[in-house]
Protein backbone atom coordinates (compact mmCIF):
# COMPACT_ATOMS: atom_id res chain seq x y z
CA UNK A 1 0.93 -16.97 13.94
CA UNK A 2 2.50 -20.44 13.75
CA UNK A 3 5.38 -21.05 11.39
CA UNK A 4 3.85 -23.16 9.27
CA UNK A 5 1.47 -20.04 8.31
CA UNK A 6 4.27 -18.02 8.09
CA UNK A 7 5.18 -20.52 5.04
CA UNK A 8 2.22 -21.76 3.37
CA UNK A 9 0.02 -18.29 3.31
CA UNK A 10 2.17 -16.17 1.22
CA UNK A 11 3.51 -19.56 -0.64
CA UNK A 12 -0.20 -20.36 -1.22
CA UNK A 13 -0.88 -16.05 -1.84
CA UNK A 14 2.00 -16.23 -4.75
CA UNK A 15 0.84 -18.75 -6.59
CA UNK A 16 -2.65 -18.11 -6.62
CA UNK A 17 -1.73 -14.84 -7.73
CA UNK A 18 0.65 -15.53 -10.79
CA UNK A 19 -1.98 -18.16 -11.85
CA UNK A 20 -4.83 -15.53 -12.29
CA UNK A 21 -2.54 -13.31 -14.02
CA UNK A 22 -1.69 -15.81 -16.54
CA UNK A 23 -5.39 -16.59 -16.90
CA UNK A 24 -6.84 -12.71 -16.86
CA UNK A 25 -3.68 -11.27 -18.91
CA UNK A 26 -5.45 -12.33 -22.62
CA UNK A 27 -8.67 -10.64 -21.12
CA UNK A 28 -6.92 -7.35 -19.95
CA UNK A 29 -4.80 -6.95 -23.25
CA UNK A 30 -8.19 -7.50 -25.01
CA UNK A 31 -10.28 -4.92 -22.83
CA UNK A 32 -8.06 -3.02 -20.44
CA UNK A 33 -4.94 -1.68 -22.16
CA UNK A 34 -3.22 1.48 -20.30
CA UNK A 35 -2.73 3.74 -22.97
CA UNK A 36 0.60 6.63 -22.22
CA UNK A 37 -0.56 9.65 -20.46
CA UNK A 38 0.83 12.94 -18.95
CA UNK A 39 1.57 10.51 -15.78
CA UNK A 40 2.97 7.33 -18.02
CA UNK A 41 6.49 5.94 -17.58
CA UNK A 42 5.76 3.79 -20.28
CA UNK A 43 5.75 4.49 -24.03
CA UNK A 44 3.62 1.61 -25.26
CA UNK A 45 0.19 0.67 -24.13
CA UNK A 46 0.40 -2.21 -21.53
CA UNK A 47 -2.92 -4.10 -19.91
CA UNK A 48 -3.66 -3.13 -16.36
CA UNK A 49 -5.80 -4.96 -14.04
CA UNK A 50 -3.12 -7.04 -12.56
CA UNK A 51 -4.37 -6.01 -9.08
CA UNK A 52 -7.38 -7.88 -9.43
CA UNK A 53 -5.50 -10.88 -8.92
CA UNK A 54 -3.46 -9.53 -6.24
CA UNK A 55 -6.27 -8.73 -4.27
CA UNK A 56 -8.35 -12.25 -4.87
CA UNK A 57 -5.31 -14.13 -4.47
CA UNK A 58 -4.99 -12.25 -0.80
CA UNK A 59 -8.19 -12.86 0.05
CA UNK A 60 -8.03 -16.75 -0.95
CA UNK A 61 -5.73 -17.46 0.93
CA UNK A 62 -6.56 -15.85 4.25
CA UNK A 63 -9.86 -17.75 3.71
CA UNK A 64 -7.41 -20.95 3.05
CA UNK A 65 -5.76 -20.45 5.89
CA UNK A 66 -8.72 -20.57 7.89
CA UNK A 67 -10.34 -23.26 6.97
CA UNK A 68 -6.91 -25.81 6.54
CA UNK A 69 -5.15 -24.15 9.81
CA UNK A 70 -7.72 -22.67 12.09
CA UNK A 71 -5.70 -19.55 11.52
CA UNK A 72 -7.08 -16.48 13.20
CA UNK A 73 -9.82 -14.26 11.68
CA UNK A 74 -13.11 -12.57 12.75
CA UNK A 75 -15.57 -10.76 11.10
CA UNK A 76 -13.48 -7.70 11.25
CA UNK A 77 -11.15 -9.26 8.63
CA UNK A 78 -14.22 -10.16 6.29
CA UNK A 79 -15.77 -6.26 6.98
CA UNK A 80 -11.95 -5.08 5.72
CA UNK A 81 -11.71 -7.48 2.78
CA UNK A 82 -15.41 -6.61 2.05
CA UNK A 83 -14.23 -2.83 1.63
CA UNK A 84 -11.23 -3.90 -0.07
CA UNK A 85 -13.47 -5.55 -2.93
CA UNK A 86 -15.58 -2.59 -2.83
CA UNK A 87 -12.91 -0.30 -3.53
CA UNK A 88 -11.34 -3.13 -6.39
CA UNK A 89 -14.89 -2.14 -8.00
CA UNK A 90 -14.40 1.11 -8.24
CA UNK A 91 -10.89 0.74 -9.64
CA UNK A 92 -12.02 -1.38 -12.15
CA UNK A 93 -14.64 0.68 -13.29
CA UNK A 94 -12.24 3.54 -13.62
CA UNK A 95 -9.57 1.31 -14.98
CA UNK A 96 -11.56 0.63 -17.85
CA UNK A 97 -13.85 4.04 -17.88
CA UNK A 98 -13.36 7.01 -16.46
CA UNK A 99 -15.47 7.79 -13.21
CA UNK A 100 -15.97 10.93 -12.01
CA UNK A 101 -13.92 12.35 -9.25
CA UNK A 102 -16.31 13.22 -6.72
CA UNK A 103 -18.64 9.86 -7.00
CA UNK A 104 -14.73 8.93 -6.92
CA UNK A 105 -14.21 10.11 -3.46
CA UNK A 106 -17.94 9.50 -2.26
CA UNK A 107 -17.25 5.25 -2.64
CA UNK A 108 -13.86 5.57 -1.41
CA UNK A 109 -15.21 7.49 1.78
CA UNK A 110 -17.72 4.58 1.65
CA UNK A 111 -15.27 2.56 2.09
CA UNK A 112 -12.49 4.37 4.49
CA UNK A 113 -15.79 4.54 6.54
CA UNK A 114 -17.05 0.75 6.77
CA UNK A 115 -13.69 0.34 8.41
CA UNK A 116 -13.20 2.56 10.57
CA UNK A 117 -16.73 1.41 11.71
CA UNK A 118 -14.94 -1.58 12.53
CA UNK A 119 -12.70 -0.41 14.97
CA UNK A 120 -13.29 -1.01 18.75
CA UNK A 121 -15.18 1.54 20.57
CA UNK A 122 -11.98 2.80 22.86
CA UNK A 123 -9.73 2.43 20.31
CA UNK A 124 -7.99 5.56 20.58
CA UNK A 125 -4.55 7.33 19.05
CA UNK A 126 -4.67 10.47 20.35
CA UNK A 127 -6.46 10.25 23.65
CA UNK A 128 -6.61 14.28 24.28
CA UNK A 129 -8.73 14.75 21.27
CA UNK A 130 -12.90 14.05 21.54
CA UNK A 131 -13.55 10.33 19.13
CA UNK A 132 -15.57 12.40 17.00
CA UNK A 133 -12.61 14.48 15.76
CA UNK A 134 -9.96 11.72 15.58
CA UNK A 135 -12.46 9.54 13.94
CA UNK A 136 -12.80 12.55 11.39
CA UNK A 137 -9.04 12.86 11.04
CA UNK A 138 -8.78 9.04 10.63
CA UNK A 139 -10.98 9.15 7.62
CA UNK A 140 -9.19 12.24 5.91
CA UNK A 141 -5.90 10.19 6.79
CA UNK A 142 -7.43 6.99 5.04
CA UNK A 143 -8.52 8.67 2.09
CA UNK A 144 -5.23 9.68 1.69
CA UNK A 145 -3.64 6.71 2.24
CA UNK A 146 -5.72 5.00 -0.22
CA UNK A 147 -4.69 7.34 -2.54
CA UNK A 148 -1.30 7.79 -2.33
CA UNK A 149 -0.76 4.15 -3.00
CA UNK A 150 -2.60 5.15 -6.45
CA UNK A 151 -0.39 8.17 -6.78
CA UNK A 152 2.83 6.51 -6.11
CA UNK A 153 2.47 3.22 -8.91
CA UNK A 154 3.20 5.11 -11.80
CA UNK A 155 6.85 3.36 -11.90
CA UNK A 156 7.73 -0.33 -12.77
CA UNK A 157 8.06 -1.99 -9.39
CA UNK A 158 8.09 1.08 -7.00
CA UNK A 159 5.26 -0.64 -5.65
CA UNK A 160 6.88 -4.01 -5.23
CA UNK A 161 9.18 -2.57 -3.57
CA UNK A 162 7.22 -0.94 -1.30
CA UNK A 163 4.39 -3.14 -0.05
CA UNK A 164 6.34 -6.36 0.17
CA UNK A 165 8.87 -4.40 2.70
CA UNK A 166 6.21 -2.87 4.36
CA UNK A 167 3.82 -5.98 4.83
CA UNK A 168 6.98 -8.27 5.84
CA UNK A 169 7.37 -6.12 8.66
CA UNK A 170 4.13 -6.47 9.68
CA UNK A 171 3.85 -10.25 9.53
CA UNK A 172 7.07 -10.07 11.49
CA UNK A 173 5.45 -8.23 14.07
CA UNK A 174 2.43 -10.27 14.20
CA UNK A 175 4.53 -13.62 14.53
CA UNK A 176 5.99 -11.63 17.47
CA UNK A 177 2.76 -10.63 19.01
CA UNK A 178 3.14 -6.76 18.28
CA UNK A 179 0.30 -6.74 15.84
CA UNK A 180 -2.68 -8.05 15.69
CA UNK A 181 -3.68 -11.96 14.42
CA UNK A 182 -6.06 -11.30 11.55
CA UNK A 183 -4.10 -7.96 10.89
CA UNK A 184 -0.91 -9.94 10.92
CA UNK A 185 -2.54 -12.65 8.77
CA UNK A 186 -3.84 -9.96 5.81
CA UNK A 187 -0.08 -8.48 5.51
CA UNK A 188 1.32 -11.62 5.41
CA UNK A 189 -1.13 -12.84 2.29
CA UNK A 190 -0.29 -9.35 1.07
CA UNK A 191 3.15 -9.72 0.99
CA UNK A 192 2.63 -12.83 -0.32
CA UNK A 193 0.43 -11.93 -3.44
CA UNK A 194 2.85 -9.00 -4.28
CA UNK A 195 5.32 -11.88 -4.37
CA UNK A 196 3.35 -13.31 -7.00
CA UNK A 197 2.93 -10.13 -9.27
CA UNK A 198 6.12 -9.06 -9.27
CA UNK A 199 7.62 -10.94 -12.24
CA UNK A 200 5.10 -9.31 -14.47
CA UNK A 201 5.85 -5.53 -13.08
CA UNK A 202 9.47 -6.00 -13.67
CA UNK A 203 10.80 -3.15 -15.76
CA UNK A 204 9.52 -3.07 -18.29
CA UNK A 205 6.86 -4.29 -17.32
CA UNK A 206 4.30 -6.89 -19.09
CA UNK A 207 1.19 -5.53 -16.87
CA UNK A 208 0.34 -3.05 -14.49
CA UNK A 209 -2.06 -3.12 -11.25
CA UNK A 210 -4.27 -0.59 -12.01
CA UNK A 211 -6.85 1.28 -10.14
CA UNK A 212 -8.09 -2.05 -9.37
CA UNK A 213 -5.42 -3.01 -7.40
CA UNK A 214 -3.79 0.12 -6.17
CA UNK A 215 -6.84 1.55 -4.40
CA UNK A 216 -7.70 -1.71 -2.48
CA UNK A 217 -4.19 -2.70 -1.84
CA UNK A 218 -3.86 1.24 -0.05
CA UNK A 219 -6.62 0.47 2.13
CA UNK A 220 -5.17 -2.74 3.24
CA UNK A 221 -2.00 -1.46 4.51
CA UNK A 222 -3.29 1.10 5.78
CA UNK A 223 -5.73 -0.63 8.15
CA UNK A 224 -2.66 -3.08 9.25
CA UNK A 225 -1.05 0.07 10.27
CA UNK A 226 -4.13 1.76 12.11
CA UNK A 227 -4.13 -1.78 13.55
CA UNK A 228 0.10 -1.26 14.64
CA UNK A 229 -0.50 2.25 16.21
CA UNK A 230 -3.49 0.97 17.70
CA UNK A 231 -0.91 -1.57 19.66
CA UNK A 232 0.62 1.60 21.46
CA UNK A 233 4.04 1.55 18.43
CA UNK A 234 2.41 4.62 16.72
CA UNK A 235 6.51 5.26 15.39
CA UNK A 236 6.86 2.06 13.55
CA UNK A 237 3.27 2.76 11.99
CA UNK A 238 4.29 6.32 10.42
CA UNK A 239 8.22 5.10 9.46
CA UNK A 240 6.80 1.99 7.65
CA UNK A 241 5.17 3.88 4.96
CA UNK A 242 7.21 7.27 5.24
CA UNK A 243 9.04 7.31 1.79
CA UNK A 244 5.47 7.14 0.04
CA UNK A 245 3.85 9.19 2.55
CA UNK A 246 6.57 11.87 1.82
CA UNK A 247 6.88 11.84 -1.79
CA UNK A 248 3.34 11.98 -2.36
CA UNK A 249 2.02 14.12 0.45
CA UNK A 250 4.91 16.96 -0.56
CA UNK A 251 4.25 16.62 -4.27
CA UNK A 252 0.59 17.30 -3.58
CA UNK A 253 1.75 20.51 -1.59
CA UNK A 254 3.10 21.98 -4.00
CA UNK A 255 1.04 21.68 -6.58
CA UNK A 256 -1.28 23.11 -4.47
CA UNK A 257 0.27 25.70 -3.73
CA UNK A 258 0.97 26.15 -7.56
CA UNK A 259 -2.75 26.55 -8.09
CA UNK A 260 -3.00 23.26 -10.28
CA UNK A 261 -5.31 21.05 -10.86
CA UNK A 262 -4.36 17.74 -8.39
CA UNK A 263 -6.55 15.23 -9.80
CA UNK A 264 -5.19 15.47 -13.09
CA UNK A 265 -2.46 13.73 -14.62
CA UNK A 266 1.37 14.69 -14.08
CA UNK A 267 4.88 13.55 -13.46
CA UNK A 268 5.83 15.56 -10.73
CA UNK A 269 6.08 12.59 -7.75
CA UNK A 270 9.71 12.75 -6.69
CA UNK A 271 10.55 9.11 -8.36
CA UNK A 272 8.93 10.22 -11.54
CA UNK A 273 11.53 13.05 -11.35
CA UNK A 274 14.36 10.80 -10.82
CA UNK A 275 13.56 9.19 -14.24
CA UNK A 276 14.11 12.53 -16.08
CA UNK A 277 17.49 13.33 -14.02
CA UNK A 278 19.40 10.34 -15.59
CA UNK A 279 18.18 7.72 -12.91
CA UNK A 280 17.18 4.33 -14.62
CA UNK A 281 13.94 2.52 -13.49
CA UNK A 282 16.06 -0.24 -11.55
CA UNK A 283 18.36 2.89 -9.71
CA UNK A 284 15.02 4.45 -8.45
CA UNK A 285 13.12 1.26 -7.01
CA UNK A 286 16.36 -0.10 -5.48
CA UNK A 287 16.79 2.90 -3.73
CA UNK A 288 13.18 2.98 -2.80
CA UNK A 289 13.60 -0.78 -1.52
CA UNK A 290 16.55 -0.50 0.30
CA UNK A 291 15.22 2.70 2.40
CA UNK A 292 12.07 0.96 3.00
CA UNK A 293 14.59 -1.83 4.55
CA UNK A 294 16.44 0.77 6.70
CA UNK A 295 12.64 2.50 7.64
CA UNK A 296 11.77 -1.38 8.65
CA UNK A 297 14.54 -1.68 10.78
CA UNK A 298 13.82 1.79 12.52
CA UNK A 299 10.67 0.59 13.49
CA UNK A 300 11.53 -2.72 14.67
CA UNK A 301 14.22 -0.85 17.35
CA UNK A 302 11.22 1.32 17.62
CA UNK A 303 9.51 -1.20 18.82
CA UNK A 304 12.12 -3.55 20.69
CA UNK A 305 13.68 -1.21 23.22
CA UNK A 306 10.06 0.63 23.87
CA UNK A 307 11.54 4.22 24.77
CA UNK A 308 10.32 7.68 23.85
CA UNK A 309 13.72 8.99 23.16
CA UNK A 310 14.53 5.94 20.86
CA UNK A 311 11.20 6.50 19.19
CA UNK A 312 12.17 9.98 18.88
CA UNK A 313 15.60 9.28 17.15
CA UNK A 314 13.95 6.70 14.75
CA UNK A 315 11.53 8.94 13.61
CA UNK A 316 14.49 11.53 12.81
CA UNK A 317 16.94 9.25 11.14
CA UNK A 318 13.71 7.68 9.11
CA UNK A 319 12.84 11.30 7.87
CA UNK A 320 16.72 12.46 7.45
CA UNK A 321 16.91 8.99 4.91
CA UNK A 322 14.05 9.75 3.31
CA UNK A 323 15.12 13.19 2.99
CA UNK A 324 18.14 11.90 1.39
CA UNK A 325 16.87 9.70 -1.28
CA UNK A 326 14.23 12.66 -2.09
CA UNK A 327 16.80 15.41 -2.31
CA UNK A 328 18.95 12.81 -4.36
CA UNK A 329 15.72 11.98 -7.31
CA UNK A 330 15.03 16.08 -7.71
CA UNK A 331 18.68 16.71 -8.43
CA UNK A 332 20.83 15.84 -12.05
């Protein structure tokens, strides 16, 4: 990536986005008001759908980029960004009905699938195990991933303050040549777009993402970082994401193991616990944003000094600080 896309994408990404907002928002409060739930950490209702614009705002300006910079993309970015809009579909629908969970499931499979599809032939992560199996893993791991992202926005700005860290890193590695172009390219619009939607999330916030936005912006991020442990830094790809990986992958453990129902409404994620031990919204998502710095940081020496001992101690200090910040939201 040149500098100049490093500048105009997620310029270009923001503004497109907060322009669509202010254009859909009438529509949204009209016909897609989030009314408080079990899950809510809001007390009034508050349009959703936000994420539509995030997601057409990331795609416009990839496709900008292309045609005003030559920037690089292949038809493996438009089969991604084609399941992205597929999965913005089914948010939508459930954002303003309620779809059933497996047909749920079945389209976000659908979807996991058409890009893993995509990959290369020998791409590999775990070269012991038979494709079949890994390929089999890779979608369980997807689905997840796509809806964890889901899971986790049920804060003002936890989000924010997790994909624009996240994606920055990305770009950053892209512009360095440890990621690949188009891969590079969608985190940086990414970034870019979130950029644009975060004045409205701000607590309290004026609109939510929504299904529509959550789901699609999941599967994003998560092929960019199938896409970074695909380039041989398989540390950086799991520290990037860990605090959301953790909180939501633990929460869903226990309930589990509780015997409840996981699909249905709750306030048990870890940040949603911080709220009811006398954190305020802007304590939890700056502690959120700042560990998602220190995680980003982990995987850049992760990356940098290329050893498995250093890969090994980044992984442990990235799990001891997310440890921390955990163990500090489920205490008084």
């Amino acid at each position: 990536m040149t500098p100049s896309l490093v500048i105009s994408v997620p310029l270009a990404a923001g503004v497109i986005c907060a322009a669509l907002i202010v254009l859909l928002r009438p529509l949204l409060i009209r016909y897609a008001l989030a009314r408080p739930n079990a899950r809510s950490s809001h007390s009034v209702p508050t349009p959703q759908g936000g994420g539509a614009a995030v997601i057409a705002a990331t795609i416009a300006s990839v496709v900008i980029s292309v045609g005003l910079f030559g920037a690089a993309a292949d038809t493996v970015l438009s089969t991604i960004f084609a399941s992205a809009i597929l999965l913005a579909c089914v948010g939508a629908y459930d954002d303003l009905r309620t779809m059933p969970v497996l047909p749920r499931l079945l389209l976000q499979a659908i979807a996991v699938g058409i890009v893993l599809a995509s990959l290369p032939v020998d791409f590999r992560l775990i070269p012991v195990l038979p494709v079949w199996p890994e390929r089999i893993l890779l979608l369980i791991g997807g689905l997840w991933f796509v809806n964890l992202v889901n899971f986790m926005d049920g804060l003002d700005w936890i989000t924010v303050a997790e994909v624009i860290p996240v994606t920055a890193a990305l770009a950053l590695f892209g512009f360095y040549g440890q990621l690949p172009p188009d891969a590079a390219l969608a985190a940086l619009a990414l970034c870019g777009a979130m950029i644009g939607f975060a004045p409205f999330k701000r607590p309290v916030a004026k609109l939510f993402l929504g299904d529509v936005g959550s789901l699609p912006i999941g599967l994003l991020v998560g092929w960019c970082l199938l896409q970074l442990a695909g380039s041989g830094h398989l540390a950086a790809a799991l520290l990037l994401p860990l605090y959301y990986l953790a909180d939501a992958t633990i929460t869903l453990l226990k309930r589990l193991i509780k015997g409840e129902a996981v699909w249905v409404a709750h306030r048990s994620h870890f940040y949603q616990q911080a709220t009811g031990n006398g954190f305020s919204v802007m304590q939890v998502v700056t502690e959120v944003f700042i560990l998602n710095i220190v995680l980003a940081i982990l995987a850049t020496l992760s990356i940098l000094l290329k050893s498995p001992y250093v890969q090994g101690m980044a992984l442990a200090m990235g799990a001891g600080g997310v440890a921390l910040v955990l163990n500090r939201f489920s205490r008084q």
